[in-house]
PDB file of N, CA and C in Angstrom:
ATOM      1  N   UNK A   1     -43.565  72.478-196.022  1.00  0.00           N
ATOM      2  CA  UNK A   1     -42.297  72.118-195.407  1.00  0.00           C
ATOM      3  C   UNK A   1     -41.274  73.240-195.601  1.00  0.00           C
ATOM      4  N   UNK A   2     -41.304  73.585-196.845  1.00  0.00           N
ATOM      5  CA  UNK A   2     -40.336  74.898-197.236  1.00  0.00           C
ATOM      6  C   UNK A   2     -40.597  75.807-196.206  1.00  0.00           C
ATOM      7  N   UNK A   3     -41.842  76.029-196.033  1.00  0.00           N
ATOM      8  CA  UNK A   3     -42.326  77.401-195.334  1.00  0.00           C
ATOM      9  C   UNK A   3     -41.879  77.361-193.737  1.00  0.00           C
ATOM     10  N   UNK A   4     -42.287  75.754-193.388  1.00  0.00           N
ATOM     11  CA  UNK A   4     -41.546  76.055-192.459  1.00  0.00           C
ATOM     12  C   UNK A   4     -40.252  76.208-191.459  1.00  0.00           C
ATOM     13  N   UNK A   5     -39.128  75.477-192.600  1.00  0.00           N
ATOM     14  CA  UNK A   5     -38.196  75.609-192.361  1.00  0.00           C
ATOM     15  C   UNK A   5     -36.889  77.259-192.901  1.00  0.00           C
ATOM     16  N   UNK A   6     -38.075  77.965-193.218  1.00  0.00           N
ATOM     17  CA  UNK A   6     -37.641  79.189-193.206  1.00  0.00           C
ATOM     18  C   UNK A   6     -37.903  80.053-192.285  1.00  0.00           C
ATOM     19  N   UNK A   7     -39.341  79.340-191.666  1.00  0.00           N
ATOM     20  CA  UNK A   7     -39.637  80.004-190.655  1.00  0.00           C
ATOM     21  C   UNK A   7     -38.578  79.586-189.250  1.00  0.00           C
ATOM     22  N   UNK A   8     -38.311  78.449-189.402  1.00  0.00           N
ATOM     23  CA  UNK A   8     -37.396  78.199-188.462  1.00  0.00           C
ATOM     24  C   UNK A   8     -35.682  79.559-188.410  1.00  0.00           C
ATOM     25  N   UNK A   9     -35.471  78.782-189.818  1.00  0.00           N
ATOM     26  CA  UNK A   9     -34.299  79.877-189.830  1.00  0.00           C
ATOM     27  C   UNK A   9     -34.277  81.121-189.576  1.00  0.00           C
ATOM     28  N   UNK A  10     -35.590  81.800-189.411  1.00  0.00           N
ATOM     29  CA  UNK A  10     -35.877  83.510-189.439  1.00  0.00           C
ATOM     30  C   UNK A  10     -35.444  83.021-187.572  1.00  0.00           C
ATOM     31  N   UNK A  11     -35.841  82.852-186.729  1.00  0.00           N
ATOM     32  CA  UNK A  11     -36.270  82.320-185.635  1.00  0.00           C
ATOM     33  C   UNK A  11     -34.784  82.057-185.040  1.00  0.00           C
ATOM     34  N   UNK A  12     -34.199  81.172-186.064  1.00  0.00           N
ATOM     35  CA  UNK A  12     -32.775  81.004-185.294  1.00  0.00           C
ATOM     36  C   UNK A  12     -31.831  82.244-185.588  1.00  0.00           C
ATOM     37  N   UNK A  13     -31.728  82.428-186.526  1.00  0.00           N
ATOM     38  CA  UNK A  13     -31.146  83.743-186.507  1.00  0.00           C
ATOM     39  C   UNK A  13     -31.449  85.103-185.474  1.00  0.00           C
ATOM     40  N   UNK A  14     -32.676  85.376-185.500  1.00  0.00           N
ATOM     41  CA  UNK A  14     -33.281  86.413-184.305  1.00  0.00           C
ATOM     42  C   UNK A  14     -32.750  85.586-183.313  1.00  0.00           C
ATOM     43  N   UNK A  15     -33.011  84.742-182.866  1.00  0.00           N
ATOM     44  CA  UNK A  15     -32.502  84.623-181.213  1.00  0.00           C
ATOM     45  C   UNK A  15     -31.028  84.523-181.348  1.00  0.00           C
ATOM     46  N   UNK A  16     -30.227  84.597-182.356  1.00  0.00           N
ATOM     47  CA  UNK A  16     -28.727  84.653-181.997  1.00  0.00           C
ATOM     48  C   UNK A  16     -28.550  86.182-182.002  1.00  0.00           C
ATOM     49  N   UNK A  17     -29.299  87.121-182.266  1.00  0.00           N
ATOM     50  CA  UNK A  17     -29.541  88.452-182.437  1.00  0.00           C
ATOM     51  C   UNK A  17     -29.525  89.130-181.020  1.00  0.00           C
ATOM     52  N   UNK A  18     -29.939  88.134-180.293  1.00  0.00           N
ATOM     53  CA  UNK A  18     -30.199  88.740-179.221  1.00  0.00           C
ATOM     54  C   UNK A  18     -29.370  88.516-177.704  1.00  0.00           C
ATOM     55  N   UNK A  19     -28.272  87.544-178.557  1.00  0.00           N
ATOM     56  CA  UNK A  19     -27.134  87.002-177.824  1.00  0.00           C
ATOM     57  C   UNK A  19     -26.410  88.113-177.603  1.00  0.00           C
ATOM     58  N   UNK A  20     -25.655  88.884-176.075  1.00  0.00           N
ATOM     59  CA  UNK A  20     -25.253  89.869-175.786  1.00  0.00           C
ATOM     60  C   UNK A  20     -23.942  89.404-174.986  1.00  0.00           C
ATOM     61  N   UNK A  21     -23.104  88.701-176.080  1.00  0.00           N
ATOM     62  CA  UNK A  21     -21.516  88.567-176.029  1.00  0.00           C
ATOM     63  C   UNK A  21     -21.575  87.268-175.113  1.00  0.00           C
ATOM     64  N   UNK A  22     -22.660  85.971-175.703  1.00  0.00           N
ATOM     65  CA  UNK A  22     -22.636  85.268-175.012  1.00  0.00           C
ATOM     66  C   UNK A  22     -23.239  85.391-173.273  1.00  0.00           C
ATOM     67  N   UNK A  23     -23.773  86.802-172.172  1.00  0.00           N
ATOM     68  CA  UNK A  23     -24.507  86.944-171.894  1.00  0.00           C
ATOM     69  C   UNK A  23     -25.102  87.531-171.912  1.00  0.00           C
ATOM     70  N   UNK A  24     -26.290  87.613-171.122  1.00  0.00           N
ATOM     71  CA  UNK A  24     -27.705  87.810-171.279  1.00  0.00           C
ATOM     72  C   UNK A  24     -28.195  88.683-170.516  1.00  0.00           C
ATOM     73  N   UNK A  25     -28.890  89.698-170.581  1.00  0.00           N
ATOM     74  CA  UNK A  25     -29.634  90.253-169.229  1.00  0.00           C
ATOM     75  C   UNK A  25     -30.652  89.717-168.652  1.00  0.00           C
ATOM     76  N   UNK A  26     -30.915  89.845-167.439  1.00  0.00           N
ATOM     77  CA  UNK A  26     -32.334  89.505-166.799  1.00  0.00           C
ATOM     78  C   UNK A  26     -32.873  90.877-165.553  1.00  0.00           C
ATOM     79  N   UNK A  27     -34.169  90.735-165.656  1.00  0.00           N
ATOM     80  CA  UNK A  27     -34.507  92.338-165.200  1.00  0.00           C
ATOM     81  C   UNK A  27     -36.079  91.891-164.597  1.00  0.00           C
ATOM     82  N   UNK A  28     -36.287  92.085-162.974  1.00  0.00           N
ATOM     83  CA  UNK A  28     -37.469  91.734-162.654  1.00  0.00           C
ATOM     84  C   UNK A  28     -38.222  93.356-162.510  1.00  0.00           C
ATOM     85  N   UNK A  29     -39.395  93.848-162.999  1.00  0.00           N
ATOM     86  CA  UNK A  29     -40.237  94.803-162.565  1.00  0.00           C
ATOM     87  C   UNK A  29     -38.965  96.167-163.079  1.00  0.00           C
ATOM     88  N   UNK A  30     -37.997  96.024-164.131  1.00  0.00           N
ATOM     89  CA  UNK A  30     -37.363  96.562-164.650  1.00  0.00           C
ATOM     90  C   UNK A  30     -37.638  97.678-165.706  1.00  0.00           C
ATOM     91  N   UNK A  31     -37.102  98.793-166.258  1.00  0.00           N
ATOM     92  CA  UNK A  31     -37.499  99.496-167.293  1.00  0.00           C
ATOM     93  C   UNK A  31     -37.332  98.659-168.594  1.00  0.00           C
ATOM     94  N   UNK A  32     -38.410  98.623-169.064  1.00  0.00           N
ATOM     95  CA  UNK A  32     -37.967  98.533-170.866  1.00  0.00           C
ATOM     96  C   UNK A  32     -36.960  98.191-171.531  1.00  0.00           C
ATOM     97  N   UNK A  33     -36.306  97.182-171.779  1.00  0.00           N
ATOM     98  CA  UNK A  33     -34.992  96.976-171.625  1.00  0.00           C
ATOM     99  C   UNK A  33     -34.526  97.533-173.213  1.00  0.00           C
ATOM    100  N   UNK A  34     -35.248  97.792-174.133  1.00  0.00           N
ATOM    101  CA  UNK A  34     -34.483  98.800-175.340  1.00  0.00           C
ATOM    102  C   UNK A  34     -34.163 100.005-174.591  1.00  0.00           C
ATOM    103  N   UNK A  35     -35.163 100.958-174.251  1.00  0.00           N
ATOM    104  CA  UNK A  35     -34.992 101.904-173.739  1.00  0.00           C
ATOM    105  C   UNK A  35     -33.852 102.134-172.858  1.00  0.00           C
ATOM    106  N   UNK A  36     -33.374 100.944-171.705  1.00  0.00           N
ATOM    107  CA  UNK A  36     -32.832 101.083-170.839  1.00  0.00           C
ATOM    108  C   UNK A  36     -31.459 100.977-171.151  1.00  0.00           C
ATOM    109  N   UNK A  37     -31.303  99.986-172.634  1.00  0.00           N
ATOM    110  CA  UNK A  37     -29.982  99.676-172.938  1.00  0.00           C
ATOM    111  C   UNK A  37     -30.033 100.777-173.945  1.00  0.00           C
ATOM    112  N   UNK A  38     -30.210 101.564-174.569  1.00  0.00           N
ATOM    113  CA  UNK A  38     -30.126 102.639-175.798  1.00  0.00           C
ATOM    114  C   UNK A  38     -29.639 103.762-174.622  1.00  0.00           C
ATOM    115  N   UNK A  39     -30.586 104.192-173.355  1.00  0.00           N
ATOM    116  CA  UNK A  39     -30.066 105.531-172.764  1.00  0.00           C
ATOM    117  C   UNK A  39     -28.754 104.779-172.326  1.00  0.00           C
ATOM    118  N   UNK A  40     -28.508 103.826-171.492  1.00  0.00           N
ATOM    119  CA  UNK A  40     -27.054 103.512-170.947  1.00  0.00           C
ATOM    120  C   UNK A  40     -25.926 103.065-172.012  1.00  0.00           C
ATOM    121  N   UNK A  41     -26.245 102.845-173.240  1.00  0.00           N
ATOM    122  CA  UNK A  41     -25.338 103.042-174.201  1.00  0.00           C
ATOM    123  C   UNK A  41     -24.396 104.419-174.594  1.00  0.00           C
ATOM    124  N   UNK A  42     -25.636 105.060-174.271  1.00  0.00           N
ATOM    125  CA  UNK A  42     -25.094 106.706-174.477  1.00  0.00           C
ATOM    126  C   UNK A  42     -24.322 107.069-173.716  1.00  0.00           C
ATOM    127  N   UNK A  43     -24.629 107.018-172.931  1.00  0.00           N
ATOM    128  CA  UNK A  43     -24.540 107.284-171.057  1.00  0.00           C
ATOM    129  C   UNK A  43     -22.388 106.428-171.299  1.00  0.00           C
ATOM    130  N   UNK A  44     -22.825 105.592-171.137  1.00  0.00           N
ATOM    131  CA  UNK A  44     -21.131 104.698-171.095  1.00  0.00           C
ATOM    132  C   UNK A  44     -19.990 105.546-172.470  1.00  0.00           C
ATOM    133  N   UNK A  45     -20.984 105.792-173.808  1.00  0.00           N
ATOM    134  CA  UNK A  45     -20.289 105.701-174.613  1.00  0.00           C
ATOM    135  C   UNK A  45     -18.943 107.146-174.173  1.00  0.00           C
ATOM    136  N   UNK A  46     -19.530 108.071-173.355  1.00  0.00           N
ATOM    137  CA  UNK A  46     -18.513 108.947-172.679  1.00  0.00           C
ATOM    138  C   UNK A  46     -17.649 108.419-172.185  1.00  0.00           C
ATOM    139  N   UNK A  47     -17.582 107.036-171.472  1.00  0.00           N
ATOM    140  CA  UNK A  47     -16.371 106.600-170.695  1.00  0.00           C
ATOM    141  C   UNK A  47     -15.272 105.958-172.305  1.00  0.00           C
ATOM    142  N   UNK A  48     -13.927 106.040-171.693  1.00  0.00           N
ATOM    143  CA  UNK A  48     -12.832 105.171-172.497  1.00  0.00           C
ATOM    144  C   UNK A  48     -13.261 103.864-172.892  1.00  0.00           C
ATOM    145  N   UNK A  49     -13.092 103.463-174.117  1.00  0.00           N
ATOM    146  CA  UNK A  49     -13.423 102.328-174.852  1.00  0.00           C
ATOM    147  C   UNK A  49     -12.348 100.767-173.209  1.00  0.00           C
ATOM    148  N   UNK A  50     -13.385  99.576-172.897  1.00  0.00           N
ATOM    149  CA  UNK A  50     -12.901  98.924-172.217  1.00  0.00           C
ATOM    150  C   UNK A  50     -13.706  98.171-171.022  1.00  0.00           C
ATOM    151  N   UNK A  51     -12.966  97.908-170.094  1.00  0.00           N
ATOM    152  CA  UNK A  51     -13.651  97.919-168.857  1.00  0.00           C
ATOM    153  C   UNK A  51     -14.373  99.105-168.180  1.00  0.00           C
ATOM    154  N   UNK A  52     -13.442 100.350-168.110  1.00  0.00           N
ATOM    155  CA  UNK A  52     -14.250 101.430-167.790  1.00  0.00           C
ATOM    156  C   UNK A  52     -15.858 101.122-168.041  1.00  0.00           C
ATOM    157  N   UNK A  53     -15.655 101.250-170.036  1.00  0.00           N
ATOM    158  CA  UNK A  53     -16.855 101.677-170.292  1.00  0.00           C
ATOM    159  C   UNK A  53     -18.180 100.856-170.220  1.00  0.00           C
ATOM    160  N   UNK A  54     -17.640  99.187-169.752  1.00  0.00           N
ATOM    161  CA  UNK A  54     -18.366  97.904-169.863  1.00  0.00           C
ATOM    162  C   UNK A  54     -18.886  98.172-168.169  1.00  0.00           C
ATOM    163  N   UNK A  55     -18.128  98.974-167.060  1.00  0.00           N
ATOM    164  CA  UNK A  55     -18.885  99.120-165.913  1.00  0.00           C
ATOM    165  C   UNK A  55     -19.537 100.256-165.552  1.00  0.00           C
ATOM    166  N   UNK A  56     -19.611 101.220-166.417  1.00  0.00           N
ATOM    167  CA  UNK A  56     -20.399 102.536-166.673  1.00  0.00           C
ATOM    168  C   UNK A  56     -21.702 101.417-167.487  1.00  0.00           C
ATOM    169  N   UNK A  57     -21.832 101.106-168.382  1.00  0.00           N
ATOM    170  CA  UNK A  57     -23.369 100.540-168.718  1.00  0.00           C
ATOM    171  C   UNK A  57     -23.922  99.526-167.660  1.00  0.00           C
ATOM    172  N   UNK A  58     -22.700  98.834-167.006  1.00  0.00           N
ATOM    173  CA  UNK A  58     -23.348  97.573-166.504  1.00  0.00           C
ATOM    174  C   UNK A  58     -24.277  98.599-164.956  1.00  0.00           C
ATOM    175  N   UNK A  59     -23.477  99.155-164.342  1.00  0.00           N
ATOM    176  CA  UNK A  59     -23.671 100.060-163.708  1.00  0.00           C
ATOM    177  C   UNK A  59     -25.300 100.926-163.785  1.00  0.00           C
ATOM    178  N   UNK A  60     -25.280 101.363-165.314  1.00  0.00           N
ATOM    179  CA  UNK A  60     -26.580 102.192-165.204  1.00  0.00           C
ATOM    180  C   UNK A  60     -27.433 101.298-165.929  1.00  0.00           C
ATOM    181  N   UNK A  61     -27.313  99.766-166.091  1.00  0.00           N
ATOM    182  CA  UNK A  61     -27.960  98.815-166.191  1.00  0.00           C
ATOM    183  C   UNK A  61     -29.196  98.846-164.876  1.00  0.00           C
ATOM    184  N   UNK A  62     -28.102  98.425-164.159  1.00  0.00           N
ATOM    185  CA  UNK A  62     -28.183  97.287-163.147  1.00  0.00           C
ATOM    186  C   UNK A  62     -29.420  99.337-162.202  1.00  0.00           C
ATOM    187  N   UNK A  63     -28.838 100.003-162.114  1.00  0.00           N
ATOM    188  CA  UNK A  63     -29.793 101.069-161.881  1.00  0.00           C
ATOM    189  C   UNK A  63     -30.750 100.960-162.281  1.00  0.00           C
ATOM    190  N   UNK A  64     -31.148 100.723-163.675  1.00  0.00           N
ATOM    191  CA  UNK A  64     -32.386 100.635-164.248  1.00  0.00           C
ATOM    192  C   UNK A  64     -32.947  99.366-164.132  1.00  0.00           C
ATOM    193  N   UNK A  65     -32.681  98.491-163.162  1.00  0.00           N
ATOM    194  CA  UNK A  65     -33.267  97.069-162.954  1.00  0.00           C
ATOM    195  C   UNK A  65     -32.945  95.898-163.873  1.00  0.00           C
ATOM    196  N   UNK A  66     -31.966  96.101-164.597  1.00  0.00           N
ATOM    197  CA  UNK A  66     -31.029  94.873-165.326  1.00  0.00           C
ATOM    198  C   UNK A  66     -30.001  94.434-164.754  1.00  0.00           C
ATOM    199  N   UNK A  67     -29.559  92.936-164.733  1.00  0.00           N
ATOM    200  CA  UNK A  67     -28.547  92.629-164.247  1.00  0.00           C
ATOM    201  C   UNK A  67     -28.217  91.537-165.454  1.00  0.00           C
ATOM    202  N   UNK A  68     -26.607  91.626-165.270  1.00  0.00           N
ATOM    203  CA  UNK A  68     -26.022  90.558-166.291  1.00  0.00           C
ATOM    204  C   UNK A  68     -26.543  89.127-165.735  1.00  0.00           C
ATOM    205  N   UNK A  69     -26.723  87.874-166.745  1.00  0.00           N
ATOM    206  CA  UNK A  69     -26.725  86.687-166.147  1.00  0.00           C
ATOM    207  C   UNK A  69     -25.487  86.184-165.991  1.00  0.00           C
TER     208      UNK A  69
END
C-alpha cells in the first residue's frame, strides 16, 4: 500500500511538471517536442521579456508543428 501510494505521488507531481502555465501543447506529425521547445526557447529568449517574447516561441512553436491548446 505504501509503495503504492508513493508511486502515485511520484505520478502526480510529474504530470503537474508538465503543466505549461495552465496550457498545454498539442502537435500532430510534429518535431520532438523537447527539442522543439529547448531550440524555440533560445530562439525567443532574444526577444524583450513579455508578449513579444511569448509570440516569438509561440510562433516558432507553431513552425515546428506545436500549437497551444
Amino acid at each position: 500500500m505504501r509503495t503504492m501510494l508513493a508511486a502515485l505521488a511520484v505520478l502526480a507531481v510529474a504530470g503537474c511538471a508538465t503543466i505549461d502555465g495552465g496550457r498545454g501543447w498539442s502537435g500532430q506529425g510534429a518535431e520532438p517536442f523537447d527539442g522543439a521547445r529547448a531550440a524555440c526557447e533560445a530562439e525567443a529568449a532574444a526577444k524583450p521579456a513579455g508578449a513579444e517574447r511569448t509570440q516569438a516561441l509561440e510562433a516558432c512553436m507553431a513552425a515546428k508543428g506545436w500549437h497551444r491548446r
